[in-house]
Protein backbone atom coordinates (compact mmCIF):
# COMPACT_ATOMS: atom_id res chain seq x y z
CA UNK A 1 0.00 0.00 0.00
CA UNK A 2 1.40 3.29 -0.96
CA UNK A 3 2.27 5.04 1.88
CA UNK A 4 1.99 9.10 3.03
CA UNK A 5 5.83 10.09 3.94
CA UNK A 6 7.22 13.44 6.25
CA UNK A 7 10.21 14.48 7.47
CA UNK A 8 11.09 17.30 9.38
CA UNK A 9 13.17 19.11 12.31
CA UNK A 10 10.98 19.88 15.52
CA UNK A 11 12.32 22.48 17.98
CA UNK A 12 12.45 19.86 21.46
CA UNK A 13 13.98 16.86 22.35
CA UNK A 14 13.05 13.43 21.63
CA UNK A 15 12.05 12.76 25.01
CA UNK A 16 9.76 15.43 25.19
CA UNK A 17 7.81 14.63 21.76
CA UNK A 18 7.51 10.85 23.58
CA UNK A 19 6.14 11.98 26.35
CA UNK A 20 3.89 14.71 24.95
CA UNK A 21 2.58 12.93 21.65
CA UNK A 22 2.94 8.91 22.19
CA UNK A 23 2.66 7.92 25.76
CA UNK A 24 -0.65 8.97 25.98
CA UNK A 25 -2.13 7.61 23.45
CA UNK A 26 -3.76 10.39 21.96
CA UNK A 27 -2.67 10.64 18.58
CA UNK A 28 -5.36 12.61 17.31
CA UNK A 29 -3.93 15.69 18.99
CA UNK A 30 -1.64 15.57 16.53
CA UNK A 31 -2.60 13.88 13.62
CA UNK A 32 -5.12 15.59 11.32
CA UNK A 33 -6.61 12.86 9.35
CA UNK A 34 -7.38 10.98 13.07
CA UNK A 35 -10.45 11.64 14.34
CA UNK A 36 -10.07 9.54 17.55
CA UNK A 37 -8.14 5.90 18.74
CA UNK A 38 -10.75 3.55 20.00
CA UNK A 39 -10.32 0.25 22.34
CA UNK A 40 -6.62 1.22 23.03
CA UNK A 41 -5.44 -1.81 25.31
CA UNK A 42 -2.35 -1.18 26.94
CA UNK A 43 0.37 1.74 27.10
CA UNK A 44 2.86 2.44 24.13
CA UNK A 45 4.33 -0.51 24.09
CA UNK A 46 4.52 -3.70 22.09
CA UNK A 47 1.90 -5.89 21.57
CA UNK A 48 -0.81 -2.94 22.01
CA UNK A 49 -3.70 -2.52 20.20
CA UNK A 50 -6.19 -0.08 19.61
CA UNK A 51 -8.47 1.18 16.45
CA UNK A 52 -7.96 4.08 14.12
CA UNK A 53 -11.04 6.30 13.81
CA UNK A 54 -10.66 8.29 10.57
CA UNK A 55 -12.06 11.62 9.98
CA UNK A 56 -14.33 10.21 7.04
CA UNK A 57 -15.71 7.35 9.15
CA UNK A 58 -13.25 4.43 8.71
CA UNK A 59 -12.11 2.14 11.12
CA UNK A 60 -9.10 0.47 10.80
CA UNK A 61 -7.52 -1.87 13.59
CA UNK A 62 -3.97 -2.10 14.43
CA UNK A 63 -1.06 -3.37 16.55
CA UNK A 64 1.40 -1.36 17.89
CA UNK A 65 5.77 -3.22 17.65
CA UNK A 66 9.22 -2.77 17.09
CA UNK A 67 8.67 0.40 20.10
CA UNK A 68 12.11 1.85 21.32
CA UNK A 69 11.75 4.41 23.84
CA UNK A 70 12.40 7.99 22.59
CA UNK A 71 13.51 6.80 19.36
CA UNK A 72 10.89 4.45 17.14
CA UNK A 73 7.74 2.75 16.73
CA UNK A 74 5.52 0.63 14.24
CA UNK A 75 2.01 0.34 13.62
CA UNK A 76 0.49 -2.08 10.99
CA UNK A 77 -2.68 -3.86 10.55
CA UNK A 78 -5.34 -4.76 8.06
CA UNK A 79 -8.78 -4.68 6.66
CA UNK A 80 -11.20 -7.53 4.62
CA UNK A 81 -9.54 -10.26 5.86
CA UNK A 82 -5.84 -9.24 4.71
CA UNK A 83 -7.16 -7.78 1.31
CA UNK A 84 -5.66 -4.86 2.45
CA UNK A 85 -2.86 -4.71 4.77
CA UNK A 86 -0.86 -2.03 5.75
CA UNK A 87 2.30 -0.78 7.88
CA UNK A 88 3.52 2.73 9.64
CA UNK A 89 6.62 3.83 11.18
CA UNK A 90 7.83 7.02 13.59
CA UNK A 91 11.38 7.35 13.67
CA UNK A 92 12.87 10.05 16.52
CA UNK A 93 16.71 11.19 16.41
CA UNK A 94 18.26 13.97 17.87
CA UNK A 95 19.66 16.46 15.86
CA UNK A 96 21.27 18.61 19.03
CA UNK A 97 20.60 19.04 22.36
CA UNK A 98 17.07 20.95 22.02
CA UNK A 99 15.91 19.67 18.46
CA UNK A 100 14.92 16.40 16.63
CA UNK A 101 14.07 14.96 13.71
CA UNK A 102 10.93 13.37 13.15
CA UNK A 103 10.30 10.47 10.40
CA UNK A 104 6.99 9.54 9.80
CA UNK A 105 5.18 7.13 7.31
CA UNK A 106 1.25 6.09 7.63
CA UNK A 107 -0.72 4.55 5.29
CA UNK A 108 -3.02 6.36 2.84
CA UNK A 109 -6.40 4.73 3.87
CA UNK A 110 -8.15 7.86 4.32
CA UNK A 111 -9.62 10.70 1.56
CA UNK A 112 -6.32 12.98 1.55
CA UNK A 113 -7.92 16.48 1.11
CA UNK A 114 -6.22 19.01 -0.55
CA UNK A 115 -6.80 22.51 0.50
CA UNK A 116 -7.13 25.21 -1.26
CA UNK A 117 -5.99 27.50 1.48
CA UNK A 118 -2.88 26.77 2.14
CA UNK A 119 -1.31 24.59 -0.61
CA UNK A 120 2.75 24.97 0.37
CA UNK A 121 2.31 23.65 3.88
CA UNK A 122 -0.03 22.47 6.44
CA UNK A 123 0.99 22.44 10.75
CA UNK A 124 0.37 19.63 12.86
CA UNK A 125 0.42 21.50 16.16
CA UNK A 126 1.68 18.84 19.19
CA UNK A 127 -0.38 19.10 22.23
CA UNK A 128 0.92 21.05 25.10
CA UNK A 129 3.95 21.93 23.91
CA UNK A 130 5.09 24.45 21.48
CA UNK A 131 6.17 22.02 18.28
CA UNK A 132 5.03 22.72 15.43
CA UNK A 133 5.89 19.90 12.12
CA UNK A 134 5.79 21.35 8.99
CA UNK A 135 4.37 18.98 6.43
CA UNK A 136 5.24 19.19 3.09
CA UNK A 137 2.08 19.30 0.83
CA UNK A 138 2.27 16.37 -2.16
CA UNK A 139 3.88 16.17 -5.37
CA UNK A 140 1.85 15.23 -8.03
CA UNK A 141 3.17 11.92 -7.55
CA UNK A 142 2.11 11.42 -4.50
CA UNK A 143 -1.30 13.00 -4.96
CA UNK A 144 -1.82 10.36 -8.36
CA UNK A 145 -0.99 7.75 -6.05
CA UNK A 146 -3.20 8.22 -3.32
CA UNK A 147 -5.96 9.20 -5.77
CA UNK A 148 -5.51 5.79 -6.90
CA UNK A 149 -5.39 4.28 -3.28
CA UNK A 150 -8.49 6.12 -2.62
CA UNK A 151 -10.02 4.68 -5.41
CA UNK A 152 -9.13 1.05 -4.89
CA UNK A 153 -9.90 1.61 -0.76
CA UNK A 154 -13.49 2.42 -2.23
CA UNK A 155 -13.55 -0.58 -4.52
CA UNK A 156 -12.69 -2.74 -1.93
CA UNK A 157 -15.20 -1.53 0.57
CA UNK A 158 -17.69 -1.52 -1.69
CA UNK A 159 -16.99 -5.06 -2.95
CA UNK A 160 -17.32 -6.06 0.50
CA UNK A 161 -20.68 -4.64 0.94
CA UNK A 162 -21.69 -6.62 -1.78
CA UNK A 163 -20.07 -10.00 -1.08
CA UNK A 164 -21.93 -10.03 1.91
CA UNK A 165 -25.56 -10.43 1.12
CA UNK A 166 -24.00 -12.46 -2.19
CA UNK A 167 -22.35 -15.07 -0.71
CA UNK A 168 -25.32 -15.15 2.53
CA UNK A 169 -27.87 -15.71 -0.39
CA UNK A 170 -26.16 -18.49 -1.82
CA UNK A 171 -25.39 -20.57 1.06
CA UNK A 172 -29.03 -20.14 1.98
CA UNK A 173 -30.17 -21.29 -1.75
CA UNK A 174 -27.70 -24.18 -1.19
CA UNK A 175 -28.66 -25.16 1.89
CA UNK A 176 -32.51 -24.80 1.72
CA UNK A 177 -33.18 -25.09 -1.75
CA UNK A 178 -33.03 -28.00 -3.77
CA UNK A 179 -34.71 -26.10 -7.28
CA UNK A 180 -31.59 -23.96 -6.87
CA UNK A 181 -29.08 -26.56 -6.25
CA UNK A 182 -30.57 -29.12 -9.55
CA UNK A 183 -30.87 -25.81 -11.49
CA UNK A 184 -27.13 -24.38 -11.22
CA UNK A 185 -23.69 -26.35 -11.51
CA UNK A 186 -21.25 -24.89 -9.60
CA UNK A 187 -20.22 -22.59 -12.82
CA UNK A 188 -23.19 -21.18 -12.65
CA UNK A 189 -22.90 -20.59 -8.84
CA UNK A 190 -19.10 -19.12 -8.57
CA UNK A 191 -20.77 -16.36 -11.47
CA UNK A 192 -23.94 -15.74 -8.96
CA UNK A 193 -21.09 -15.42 -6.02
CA UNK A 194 -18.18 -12.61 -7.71
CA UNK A 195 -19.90 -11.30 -10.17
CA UNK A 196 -21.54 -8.54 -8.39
CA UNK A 197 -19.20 -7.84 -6.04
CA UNK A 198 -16.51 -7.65 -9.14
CA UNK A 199 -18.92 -5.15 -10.60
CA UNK A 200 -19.15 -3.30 -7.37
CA UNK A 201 -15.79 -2.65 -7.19
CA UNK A 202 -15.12 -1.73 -10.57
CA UNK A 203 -18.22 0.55 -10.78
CA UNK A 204 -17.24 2.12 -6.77
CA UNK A 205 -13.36 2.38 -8.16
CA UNK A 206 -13.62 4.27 -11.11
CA UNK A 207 -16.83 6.64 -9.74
CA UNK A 208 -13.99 7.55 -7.00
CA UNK A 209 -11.35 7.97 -9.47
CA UNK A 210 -13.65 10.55 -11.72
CA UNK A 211 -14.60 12.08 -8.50
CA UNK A 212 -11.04 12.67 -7.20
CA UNK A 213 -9.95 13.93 -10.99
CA UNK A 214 -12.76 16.62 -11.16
CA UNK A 215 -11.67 17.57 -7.74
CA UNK A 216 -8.06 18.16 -8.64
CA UNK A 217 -8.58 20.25 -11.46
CA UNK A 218 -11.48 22.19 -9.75
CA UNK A 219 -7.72 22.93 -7.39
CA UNK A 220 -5.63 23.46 -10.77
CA UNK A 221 -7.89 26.20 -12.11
CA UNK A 222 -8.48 27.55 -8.41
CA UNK A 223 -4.45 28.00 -7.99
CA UNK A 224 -4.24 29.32 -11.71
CA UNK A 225 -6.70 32.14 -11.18
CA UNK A 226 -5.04 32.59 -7.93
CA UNK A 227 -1.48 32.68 -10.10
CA UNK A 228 -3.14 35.46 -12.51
CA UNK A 229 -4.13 37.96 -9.97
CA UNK A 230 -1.14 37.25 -8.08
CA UNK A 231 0.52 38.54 -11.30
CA UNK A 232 -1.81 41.18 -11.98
CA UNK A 233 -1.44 42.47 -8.40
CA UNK A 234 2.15 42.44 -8.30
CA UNK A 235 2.05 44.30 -11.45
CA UNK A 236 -0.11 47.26 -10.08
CA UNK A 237 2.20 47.41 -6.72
CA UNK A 238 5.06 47.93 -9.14
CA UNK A 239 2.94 50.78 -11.10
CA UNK A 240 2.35 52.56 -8.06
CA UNK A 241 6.01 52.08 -6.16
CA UNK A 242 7.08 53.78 -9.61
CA UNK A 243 4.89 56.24 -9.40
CA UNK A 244 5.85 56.86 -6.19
CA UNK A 245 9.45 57.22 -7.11
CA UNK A 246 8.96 59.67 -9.78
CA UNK A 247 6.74 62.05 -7.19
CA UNK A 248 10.03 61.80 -4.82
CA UNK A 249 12.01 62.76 -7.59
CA UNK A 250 10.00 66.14 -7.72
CA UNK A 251 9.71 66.84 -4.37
CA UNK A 252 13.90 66.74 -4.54
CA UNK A 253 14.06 69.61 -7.13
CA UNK A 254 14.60 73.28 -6.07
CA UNK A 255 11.73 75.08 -4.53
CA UNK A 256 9.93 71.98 -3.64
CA UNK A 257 11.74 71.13 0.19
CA UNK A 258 8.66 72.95 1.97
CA UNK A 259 5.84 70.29 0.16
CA UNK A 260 4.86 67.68 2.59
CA UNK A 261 2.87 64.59 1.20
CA UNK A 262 0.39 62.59 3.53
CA UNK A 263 -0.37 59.14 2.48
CA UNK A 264 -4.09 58.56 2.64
CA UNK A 265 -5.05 57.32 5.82
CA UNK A 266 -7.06 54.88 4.51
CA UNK A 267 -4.34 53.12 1.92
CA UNK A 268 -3.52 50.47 3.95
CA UNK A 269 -6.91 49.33 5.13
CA UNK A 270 -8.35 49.73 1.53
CA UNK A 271 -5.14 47.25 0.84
CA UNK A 272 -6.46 44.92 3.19
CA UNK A 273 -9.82 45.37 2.20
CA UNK A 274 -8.98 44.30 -1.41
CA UNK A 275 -6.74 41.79 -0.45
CA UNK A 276 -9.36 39.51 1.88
CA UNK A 277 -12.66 40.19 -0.72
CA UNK A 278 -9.79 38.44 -3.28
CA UNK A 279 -10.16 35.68 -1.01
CA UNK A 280 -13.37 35.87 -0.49
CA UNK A 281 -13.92 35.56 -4.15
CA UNK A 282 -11.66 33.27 -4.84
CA UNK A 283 -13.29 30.87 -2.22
CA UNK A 284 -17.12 31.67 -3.67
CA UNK A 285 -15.50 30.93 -7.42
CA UNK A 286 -14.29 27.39 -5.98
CA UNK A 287 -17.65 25.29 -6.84
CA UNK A 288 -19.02 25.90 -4.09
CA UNK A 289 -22.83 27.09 -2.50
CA UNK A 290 -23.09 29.26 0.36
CA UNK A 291 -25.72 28.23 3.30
CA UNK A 292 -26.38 31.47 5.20
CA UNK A 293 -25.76 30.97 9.18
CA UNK A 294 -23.47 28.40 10.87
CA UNK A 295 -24.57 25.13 10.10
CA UNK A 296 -26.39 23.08 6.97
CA UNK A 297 -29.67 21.85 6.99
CA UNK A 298 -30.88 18.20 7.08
CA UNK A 299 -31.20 18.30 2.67
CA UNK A 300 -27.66 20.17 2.79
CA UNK A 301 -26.54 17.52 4.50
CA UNK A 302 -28.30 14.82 2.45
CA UNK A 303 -27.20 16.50 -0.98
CA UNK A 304 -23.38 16.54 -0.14
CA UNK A 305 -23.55 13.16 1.30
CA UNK A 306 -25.06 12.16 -2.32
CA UNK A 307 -23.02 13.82 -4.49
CA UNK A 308 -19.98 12.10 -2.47
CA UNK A 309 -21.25 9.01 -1.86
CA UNK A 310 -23.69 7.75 -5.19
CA UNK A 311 -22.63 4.06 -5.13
CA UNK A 312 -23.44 3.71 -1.54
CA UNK A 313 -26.78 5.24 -1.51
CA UNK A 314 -27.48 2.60 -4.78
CA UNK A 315 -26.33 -0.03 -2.90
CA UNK A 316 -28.26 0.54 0.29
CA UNK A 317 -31.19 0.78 -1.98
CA UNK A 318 -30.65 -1.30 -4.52
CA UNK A 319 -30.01 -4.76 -2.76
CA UNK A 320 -33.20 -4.60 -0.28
CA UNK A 321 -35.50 -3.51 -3.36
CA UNK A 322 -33.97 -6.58 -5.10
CA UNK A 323 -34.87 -9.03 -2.67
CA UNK A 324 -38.03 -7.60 -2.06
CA UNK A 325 -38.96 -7.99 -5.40
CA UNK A 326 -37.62 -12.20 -5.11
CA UNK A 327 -39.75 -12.14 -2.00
CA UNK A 328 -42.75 -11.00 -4.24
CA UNK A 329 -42.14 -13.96 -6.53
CA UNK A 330 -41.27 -16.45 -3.67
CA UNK A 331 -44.88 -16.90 -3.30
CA UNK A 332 -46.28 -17.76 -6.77
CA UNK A 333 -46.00 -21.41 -6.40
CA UNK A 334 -46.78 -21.76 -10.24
CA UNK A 335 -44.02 -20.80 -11.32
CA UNK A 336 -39.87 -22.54 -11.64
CA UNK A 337 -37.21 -21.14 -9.48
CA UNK A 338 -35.67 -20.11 -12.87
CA UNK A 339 -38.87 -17.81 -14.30
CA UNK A 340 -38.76 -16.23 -10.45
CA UNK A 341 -34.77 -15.57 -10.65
CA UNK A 342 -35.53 -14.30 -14.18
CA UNK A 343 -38.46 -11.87 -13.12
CA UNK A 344 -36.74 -10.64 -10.39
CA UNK A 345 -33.39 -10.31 -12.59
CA UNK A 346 -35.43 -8.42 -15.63
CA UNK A 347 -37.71 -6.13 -12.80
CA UNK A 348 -34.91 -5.55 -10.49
CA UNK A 349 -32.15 -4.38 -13.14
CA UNK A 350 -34.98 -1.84 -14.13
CA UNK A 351 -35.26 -0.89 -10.48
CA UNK A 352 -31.62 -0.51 -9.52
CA UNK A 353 -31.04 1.51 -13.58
CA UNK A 354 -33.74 3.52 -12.53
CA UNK A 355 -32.36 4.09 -9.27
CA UNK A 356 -28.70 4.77 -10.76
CA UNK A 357 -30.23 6.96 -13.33
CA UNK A 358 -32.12 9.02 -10.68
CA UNK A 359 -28.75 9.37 -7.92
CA UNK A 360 -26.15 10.49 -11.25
CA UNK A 361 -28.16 12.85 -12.41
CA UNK A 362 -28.70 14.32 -9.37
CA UNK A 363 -25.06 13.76 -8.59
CA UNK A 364 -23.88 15.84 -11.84
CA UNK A 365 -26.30 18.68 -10.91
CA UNK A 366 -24.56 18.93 -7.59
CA UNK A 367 -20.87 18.67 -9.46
CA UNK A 368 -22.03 21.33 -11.48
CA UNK A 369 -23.82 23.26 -9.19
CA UNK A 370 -21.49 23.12 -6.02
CA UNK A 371 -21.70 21.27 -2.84
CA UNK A 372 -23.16 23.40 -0.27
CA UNK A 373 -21.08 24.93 2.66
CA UNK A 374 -22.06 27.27 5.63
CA UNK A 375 -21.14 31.21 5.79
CA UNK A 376 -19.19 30.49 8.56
CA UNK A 377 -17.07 27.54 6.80
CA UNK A 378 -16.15 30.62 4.02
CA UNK A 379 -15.12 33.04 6.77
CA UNK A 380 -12.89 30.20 8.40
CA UNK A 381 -11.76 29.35 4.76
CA UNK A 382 -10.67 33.02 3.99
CA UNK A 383 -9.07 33.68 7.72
CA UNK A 384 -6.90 30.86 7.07
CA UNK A 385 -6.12 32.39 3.71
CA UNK A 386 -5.22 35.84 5.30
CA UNK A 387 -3.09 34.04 8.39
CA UNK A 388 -1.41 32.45 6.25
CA UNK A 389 -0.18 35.41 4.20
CA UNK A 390 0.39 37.07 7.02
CA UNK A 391 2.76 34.11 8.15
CA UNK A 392 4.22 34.59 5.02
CA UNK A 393 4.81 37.93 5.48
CA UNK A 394 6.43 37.24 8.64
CA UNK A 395 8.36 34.98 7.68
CA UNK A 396 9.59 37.00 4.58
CA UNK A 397 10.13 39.95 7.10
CA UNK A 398 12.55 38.16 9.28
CA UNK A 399 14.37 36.60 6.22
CA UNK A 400 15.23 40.34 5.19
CA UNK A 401 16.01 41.58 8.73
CA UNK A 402 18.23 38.22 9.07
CA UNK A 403 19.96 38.58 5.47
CA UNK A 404 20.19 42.71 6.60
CA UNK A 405 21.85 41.41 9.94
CA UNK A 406 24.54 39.08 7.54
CA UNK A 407 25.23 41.90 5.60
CA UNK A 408 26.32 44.30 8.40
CA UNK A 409 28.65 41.67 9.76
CA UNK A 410 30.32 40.94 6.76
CA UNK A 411 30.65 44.80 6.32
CA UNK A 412 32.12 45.25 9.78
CA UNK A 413 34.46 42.32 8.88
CA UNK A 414 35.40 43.42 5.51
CA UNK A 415 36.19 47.07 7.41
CA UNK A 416 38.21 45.35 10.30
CA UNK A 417 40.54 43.62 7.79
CA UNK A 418 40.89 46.61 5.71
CA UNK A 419 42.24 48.52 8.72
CA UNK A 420 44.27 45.63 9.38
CA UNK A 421 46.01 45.32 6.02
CA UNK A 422 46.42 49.39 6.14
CA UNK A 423 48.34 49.05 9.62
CA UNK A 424 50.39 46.46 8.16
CA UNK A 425 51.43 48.88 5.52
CA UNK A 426 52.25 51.66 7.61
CA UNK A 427 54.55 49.35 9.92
């Protein structure tokens, strides 16, 4: 299984991110994609185990070995009966005597979403201590892989779903009916058994996969019209800093010493002003609906589910309206086991098209029209935006005052040995 793979340098020692992240044995402090660990039996040790509770639902089991104190761990497990089996690994090391390096590797299991916030870097904040990892957002590599993960984690859950009332309604045809066993060889039965899960997963698999690829380049155009008024901006700043140049240049001629110029007072908030409603816009442009107050209703709800989820809703429908329509036939003792496998064959594939019919169309009016979110989701959306400029910013500021800093010091050297060589001359 392809795996999701960080590195980076954390400001404390390994001891400390032990203690403060893995003892406990509260990962989802730290971890984003973990919503919670369930049925955790024992400490951080080996031998442990404990379930995963993913932020989209999943629930994967796993066993916790190979632990060295302040230095490693691993945590593997699997899913459908070793169909899917996967391994993780957090490797410690000090790099000095107040940081470390952290090395971590999990499986990609989960929907990896891809914000449109912050694309360059994303902080896992530790709890109670003042850590922060940076995580490196994906290359498209990585991203095509776990699209395809995704896609093939859906495929298998969904082929699951079907196997299950498959394989229960042949064994109880088997064992309870003798028309069904003098009807079918066991050709005939081994179709009945994989052939709709098969179909399952390779109608769940590549629904995922389109899914996933209409998402990504809903984020490729996002970050291109982001890239072209990035451009445009950056290209009216540099207008006005020239303008501003030439109106210094007048002010320096003769006669003009005694003209003052006040910047408008409100330049800078205008600035701001333009610079969050770009957000703001950019976030409304992103295929999106917008729910006024703080939370969806119940058909919200209900529509994003659907246009996220078609294949499930089909198959939650689909198999009890099939065997409700066998039940129908169950009772018309006139006729074969074959003409009631056939009528419920012909009558339920026009049920379950009808159905599939009904939840894509619906589905491609929501991809069109936009999944609904709240007003409050789009303010959190564009104060992330505008924090993490201003981090930016920040960071950018203390880059120049550190690369100003440099300079001095090299020009305070550079004097020193000039005054050096000169007193070496004059002795």
């Amino acid at each position: 299984m392809s795996p999701v793979q960080v590195s980076s340098n954390v400001a404390a020692t390994p001891e400390t991110i032990w203690s403060t992240c893995f003892v406990p044995m509260k990962w989802e402090s730290w971890d984003p994609d973990l919503k919670e660990m369930q049925d955790v039996k024992g400490a951080c040790e080996n031998g442990t185990t404990c379930t995963f509770l993913m932020n989209d639902g999943n629930k994967i089991p796993v066993a916790l070995s190979n632990i060295e104190e302040n230095k490693r761990l691993v945590f593997s497990g699997g899913m459908f009966g070793g169909l899917l089996s996967f391994e993780g690994k957090v490797l410690i090391s000090s790099v000095d005597a107040s940081n470390s390096k952290i090395d971590y590797s999990k499986p990609s299991l989960h929907k990896i979403k891809v914000e449109t916030i912050d694309r360059s870097t994303s902080n896992i904040l530790l709890s109670n201590t003042a850590v922060k990892i940076k995580m490196p957002s994906y290359t498209p590599k990585e991203q095509a892989e776990t699209t395809v993960w995704d896609a093939m984690y859906a495929g298998f859950a969904s082929m699951g779903l079907a196997a299950i009332p498959t394989s229960a309604g042949v064994y109880a045809a088997m064992q309870f009916s003798p028309k069904f066993v003098k009807a079918t060889n066991w050709s005939s039965r081994t179709a009945i058994l994989i052939m709709p899960p098969l179909f399952a997963f390779a109608y769940s698999a590549e629904s995922k996969l389109v899914h996933r690829m209409h998402e990504m380049a809903s984020d490729a155009e996002h970050s291109k019209h982001m890239a072209e008024w990035t451009h445009q901006h950056m290209i009216k700043e540099h207008k006005e800093q020239l303008k501003r140049m030439a109106t210094q240049k007048i002010l320096q001629q003769p006669g003009m010493e005694n003209v003052v110029t006040h910047k408008t007072e409100g330049d800078d908030e205008a600035h701001e002003k333009e610079i969050v409603d770009k957000f703001r816009e950019s976030v409304l442009n992103s295929n999106i609906r917008v729910i006024p107050g703080n939370e969806l209703g119940f058909y919200h709800k209900v529509a994003n589910f659907w246009q996220e989820n078609p294949f499930k809703i089909l198959a939650f429908a689909g198999i009890p309206t099939v065997g409700y329509i066998f039940y129908g036939r169950s009772g018309q003792e006139h006729l074969q086991l074959q003409m009631k496998v056939m009528h419920t064959r012909v009558m339920g594939q026009f049920a379950v098209i009808s159905m599939l019919l009904t939840l894509m169309g619906f589905k491609e009016y929501m991809d069109r029209s936009g999944k609904y979110v709240t007003e409050a989701d789009v303010n959190a959306r564009v104060a992330q935006m505008q924090e993490s400029r201003m981090e930016l910013l920040a960071r950018l500021k203390r880059e120049k005052a550190a690369a100003a800093q440099v300079a001095e010091k090299r020009l305070k050297a550079h004097e020193a040995d000039m005054k050096a060589k000169q007193k070496m001359i004059q002795s």
